[in-house]
PDB file of N, CA and C in Angstrom:
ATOM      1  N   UNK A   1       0.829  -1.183   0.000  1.00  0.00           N
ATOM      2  CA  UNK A   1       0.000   0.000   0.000  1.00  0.00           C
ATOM      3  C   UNK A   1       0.874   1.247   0.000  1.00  0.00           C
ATOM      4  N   UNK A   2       0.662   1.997  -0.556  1.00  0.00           N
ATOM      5  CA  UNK A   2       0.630   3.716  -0.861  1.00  0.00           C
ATOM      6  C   UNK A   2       0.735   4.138   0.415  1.00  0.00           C
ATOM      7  N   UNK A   3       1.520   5.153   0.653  1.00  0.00           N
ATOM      8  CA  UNK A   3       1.184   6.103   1.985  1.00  0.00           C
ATOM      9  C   UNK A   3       1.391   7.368   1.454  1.00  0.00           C
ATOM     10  N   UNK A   4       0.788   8.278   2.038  1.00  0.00           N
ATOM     11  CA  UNK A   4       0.432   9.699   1.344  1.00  0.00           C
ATOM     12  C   UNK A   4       1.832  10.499   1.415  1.00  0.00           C
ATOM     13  N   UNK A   5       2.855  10.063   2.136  1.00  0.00           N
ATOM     14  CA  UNK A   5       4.444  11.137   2.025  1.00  0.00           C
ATOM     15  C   UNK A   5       4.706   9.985   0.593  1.00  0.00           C
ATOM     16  N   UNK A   6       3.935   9.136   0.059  1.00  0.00           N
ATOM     17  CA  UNK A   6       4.622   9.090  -1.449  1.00  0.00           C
ATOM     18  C   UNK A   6       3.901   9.722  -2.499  1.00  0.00           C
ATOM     19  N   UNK A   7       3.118  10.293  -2.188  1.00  0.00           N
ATOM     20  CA  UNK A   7       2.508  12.069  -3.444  1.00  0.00           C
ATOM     21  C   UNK A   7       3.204  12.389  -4.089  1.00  0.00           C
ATOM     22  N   UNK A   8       3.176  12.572  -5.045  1.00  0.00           N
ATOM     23  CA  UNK A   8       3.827  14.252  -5.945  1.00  0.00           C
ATOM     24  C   UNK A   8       2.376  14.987  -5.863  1.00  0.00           C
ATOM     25  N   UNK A   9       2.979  16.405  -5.854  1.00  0.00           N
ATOM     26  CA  UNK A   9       2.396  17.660  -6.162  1.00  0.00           C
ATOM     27  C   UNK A   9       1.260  17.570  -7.214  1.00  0.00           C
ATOM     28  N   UNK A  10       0.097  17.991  -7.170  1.00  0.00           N
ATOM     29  CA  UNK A  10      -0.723  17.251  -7.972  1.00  0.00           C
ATOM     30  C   UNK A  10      -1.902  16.324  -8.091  1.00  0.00           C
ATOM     31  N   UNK A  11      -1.009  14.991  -7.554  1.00  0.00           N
ATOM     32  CA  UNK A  11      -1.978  14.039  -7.696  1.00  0.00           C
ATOM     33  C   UNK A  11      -3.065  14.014  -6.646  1.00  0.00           C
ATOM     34  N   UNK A  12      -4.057  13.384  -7.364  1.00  0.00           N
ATOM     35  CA  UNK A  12      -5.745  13.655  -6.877  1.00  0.00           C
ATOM     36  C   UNK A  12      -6.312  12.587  -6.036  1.00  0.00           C
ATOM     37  N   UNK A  13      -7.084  12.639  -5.357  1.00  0.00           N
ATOM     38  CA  UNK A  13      -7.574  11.797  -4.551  1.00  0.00           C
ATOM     39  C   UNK A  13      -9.193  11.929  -4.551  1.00  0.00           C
ATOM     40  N   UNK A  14      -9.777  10.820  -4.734  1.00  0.00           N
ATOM     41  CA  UNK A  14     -11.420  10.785  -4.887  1.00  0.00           C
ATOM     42  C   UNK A  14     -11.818  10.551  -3.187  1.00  0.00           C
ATOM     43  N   UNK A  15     -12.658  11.187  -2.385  1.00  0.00           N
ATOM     44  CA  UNK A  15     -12.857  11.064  -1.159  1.00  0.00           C
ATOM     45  C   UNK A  15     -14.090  10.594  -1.242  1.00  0.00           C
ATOM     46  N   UNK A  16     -14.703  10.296   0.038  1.00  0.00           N
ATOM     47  CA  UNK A  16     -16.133   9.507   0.333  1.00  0.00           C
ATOM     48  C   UNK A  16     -17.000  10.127  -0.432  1.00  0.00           C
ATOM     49  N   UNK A  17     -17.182  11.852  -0.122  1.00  0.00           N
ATOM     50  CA  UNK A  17     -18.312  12.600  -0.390  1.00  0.00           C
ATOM     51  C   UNK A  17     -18.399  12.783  -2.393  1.00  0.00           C
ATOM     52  N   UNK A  18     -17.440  12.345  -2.888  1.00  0.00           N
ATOM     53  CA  UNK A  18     -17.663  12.486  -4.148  1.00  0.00           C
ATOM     54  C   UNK A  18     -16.865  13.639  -4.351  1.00  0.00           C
ATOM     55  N   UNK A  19     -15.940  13.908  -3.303  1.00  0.00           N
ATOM     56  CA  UNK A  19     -14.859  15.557  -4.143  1.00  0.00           C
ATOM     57  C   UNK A  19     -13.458  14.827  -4.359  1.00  0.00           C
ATOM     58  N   UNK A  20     -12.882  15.903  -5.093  1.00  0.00           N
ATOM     59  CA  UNK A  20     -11.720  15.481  -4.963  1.00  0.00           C
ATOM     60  C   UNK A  20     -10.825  16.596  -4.981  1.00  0.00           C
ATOM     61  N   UNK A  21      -9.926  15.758  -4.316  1.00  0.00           N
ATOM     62  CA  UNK A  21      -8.856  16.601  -3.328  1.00  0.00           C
ATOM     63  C   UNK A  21      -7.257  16.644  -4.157  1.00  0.00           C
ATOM     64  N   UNK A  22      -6.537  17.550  -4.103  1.00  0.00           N
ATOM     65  CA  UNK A  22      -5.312  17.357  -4.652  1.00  0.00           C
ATOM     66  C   UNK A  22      -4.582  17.740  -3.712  1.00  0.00           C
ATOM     67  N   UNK A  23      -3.119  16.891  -3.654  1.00  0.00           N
ATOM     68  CA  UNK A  23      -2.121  17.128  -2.899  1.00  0.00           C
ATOM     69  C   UNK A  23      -0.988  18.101  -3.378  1.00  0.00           C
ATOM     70  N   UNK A  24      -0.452  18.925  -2.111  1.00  0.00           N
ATOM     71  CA  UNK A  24       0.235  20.652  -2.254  1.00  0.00           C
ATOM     72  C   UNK A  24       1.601  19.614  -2.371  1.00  0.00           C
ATOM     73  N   UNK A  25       2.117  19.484  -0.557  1.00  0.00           N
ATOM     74  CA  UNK A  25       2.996  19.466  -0.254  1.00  0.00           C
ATOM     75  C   UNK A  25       2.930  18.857   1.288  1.00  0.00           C
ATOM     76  N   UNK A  26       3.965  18.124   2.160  1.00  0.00           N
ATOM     77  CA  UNK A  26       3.980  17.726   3.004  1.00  0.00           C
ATOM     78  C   UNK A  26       4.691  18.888   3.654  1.00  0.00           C
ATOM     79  N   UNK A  27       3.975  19.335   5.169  1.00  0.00           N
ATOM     80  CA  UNK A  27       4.557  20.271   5.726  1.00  0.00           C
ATOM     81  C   UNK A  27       4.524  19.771   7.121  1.00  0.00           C
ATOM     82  N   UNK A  28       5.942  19.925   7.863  1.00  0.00           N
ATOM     83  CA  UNK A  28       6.557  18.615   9.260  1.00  0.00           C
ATOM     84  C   UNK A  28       5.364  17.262   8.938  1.00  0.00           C
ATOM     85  N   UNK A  29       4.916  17.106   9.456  1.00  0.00           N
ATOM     86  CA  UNK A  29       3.989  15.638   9.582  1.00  0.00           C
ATOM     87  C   UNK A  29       2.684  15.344   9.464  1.00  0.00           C
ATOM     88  N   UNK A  30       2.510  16.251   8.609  1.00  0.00           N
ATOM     89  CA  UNK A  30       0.669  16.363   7.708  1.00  0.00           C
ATOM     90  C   UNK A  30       1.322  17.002   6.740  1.00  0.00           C
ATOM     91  N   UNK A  31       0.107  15.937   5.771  1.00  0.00           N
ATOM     92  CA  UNK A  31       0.167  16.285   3.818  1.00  0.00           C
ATOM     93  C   UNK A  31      -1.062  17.190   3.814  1.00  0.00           C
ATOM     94  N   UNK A  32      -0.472  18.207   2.967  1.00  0.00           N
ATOM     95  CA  UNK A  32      -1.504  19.282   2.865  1.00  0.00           C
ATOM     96  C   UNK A  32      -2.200  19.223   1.426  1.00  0.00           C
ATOM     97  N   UNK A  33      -3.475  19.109   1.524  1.00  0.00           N
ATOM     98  CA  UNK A  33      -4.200  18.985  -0.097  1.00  0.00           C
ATOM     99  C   UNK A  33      -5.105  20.332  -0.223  1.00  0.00           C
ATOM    100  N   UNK A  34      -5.678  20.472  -0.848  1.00  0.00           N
ATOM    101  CA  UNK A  34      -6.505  21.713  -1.516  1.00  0.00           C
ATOM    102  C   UNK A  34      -8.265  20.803  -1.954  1.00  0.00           C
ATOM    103  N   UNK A  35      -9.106  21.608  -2.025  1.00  0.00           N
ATOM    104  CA  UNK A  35     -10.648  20.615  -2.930  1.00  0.00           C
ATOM    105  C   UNK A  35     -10.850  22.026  -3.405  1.00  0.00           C
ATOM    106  N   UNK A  36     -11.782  21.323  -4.740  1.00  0.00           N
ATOM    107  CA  UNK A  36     -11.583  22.516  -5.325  1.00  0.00           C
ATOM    108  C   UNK A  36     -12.302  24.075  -5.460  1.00  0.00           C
ATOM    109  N   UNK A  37     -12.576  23.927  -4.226  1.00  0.00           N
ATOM    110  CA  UNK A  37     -13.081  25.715  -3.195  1.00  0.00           C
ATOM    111  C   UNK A  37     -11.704  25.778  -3.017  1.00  0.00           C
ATOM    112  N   UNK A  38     -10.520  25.610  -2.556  1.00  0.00           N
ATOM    113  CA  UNK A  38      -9.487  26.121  -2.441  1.00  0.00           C
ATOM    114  C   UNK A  38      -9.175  25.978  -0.760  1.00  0.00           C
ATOM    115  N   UNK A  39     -10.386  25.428   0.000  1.00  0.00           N
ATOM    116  CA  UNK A  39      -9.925  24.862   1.136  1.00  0.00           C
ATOM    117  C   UNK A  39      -9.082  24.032   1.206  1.00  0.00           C
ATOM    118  N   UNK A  40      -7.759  23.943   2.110  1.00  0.00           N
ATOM    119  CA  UNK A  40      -6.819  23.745   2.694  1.00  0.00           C
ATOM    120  C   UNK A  40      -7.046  22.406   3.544  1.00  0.00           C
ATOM    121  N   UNK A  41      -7.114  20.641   3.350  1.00  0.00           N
ATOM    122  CA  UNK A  41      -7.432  19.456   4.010  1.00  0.00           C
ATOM    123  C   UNK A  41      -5.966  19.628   4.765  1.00  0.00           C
ATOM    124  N   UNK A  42      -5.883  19.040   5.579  1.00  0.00           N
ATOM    125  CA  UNK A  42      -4.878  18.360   6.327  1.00  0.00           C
ATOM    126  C   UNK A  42      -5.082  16.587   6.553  1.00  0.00           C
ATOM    127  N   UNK A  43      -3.869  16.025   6.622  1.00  0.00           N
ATOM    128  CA  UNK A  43      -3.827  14.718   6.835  1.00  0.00           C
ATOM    129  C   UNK A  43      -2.407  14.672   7.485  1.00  0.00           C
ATOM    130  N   UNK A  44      -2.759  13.334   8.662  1.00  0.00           N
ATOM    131  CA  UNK A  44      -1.592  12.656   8.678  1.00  0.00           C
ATOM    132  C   UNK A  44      -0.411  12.503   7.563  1.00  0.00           C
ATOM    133  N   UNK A  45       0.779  12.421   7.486  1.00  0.00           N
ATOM    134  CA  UNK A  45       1.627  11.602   6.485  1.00  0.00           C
ATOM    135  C   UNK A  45       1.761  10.519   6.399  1.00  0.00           C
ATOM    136  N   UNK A  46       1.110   9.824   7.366  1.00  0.00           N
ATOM    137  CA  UNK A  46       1.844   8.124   7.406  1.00  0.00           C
ATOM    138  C   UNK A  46       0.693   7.405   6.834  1.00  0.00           C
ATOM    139  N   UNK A  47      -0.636   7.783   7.016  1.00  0.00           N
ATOM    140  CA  UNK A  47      -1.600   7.442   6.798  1.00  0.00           C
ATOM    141  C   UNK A  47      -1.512   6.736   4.895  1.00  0.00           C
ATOM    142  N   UNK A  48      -2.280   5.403   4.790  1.00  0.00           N
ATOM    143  CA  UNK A  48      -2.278   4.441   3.867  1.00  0.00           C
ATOM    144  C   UNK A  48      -3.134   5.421   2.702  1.00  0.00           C
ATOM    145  N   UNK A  49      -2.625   5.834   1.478  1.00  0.00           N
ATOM    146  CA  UNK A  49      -3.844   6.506   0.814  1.00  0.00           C
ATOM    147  C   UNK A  49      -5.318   5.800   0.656  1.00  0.00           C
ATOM    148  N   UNK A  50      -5.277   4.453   0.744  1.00  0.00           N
ATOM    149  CA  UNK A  50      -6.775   3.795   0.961  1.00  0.00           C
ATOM    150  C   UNK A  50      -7.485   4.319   2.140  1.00  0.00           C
ATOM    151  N   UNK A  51      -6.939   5.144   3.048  1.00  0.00           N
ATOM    152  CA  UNK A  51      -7.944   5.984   4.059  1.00  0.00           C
ATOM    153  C   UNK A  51      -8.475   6.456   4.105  1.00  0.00           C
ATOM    154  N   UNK A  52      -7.746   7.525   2.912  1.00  0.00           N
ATOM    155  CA  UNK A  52      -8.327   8.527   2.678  1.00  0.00           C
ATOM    156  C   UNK A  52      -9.579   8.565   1.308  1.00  0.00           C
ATOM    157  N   UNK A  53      -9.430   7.680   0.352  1.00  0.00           N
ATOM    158  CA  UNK A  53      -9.831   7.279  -1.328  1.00  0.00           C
ATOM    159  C   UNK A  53      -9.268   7.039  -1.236  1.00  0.00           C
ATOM    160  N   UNK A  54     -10.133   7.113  -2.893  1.00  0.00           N
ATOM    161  CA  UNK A  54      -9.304   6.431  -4.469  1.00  0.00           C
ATOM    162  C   UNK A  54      -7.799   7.422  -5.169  1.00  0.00           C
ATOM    163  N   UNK A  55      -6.990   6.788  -4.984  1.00  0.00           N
ATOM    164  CA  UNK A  55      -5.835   7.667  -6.026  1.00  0.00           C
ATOM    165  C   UNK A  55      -6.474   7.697  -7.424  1.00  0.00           C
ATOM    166  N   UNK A  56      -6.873   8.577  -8.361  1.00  0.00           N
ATOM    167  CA  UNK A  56      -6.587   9.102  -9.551  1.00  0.00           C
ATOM    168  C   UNK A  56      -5.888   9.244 -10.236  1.00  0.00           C
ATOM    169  N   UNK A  57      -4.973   8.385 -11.495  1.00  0.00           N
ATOM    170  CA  UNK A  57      -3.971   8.343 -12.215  1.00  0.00           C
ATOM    171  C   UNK A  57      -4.674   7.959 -13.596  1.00  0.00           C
ATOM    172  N   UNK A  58      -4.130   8.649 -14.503  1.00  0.00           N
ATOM    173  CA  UNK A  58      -3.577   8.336 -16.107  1.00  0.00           C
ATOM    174  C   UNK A  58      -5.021   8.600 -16.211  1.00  0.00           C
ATOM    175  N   UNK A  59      -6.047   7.617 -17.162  1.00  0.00           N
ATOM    176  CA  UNK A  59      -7.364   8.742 -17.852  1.00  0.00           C
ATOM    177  C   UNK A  59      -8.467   8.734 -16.528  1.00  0.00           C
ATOM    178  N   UNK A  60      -8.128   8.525 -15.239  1.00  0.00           N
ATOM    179  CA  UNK A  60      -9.175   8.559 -14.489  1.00  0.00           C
ATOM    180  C   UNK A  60      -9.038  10.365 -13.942  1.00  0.00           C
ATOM    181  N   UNK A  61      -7.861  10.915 -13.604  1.00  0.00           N
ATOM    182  CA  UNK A  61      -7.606  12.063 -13.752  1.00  0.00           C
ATOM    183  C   UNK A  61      -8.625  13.324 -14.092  1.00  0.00           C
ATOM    184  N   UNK A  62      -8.858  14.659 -12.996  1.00  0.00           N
ATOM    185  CA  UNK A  62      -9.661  15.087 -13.817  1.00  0.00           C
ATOM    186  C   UNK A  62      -9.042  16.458 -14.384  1.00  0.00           C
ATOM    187  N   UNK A  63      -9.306  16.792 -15.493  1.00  0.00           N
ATOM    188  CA  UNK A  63      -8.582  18.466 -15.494  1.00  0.00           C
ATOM    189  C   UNK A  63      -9.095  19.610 -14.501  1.00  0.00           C
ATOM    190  N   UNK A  64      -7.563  20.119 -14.710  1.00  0.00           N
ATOM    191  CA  UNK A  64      -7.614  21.502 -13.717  1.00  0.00           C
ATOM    192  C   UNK A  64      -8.720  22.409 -14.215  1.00  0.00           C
ATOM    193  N   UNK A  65      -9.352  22.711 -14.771  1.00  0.00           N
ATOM    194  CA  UNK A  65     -10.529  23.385 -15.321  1.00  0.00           C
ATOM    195  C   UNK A  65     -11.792  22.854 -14.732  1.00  0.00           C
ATOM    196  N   UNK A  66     -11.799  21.586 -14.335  1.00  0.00           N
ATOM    197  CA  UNK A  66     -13.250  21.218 -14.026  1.00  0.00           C
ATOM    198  C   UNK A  66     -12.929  20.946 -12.366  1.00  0.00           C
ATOM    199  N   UNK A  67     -11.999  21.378 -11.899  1.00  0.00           N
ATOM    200  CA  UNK A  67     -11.893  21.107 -10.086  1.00  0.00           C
ATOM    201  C   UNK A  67     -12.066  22.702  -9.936  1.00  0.00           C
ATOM    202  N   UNK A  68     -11.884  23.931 -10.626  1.00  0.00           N
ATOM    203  CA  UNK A  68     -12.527  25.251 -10.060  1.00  0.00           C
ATOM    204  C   UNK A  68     -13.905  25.511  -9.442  1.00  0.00           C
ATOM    205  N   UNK A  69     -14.108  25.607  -8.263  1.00  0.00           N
ATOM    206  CA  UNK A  69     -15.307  25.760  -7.994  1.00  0.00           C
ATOM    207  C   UNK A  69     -16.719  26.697  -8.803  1.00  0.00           C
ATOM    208  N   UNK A  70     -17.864  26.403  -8.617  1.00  0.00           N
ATOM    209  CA  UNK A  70     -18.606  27.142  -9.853  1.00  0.00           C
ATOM    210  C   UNK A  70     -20.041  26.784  -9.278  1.00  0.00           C
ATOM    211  N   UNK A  71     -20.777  28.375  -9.158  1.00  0.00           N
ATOM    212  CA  UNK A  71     -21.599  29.121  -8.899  1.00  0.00           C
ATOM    213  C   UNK A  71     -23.185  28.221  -9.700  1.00  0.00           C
ATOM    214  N   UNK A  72     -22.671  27.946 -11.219  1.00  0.00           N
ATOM    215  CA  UNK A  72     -23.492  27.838 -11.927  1.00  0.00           C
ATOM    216  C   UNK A  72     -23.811  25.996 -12.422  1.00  0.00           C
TER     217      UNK A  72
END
């Protein structure tokens, strides 16, 4: 299993509620992600990414255009 200090910058994570979250950067001992309101998640680092979701890679991926939050 995956643990979330193995991220790159970027990659996405599908959570329970149906959002998804992208990871910044690990800062001391929580990985910091963003959803796409621009709120700021915190997590453990050690934590298994199956804790948190689904990892998102290659065509499951969504573009940066459709994670901007929107009114309409």
């Amino acid at each position: 299993m995956r643990k979330v200090y193995e991220l790159q910058k970027g990659m996405q994570i599908l959570i329970d509620d149906d959002e998804i979250i992208e990871f910044e950067e690990i800062r001391g001992d929580k990985a910091i992600f963003y959803n796409s309101w621009g709120i700021e998640i915190e997590y453990p680092d050690y934590l298994d990414i199956d804790e948190i979701g689904i990892l998102l890679t290659g065509d499951m991926r969504i573009p940066e255009d459709r994670l901007t939050a929107s009114l309409f």
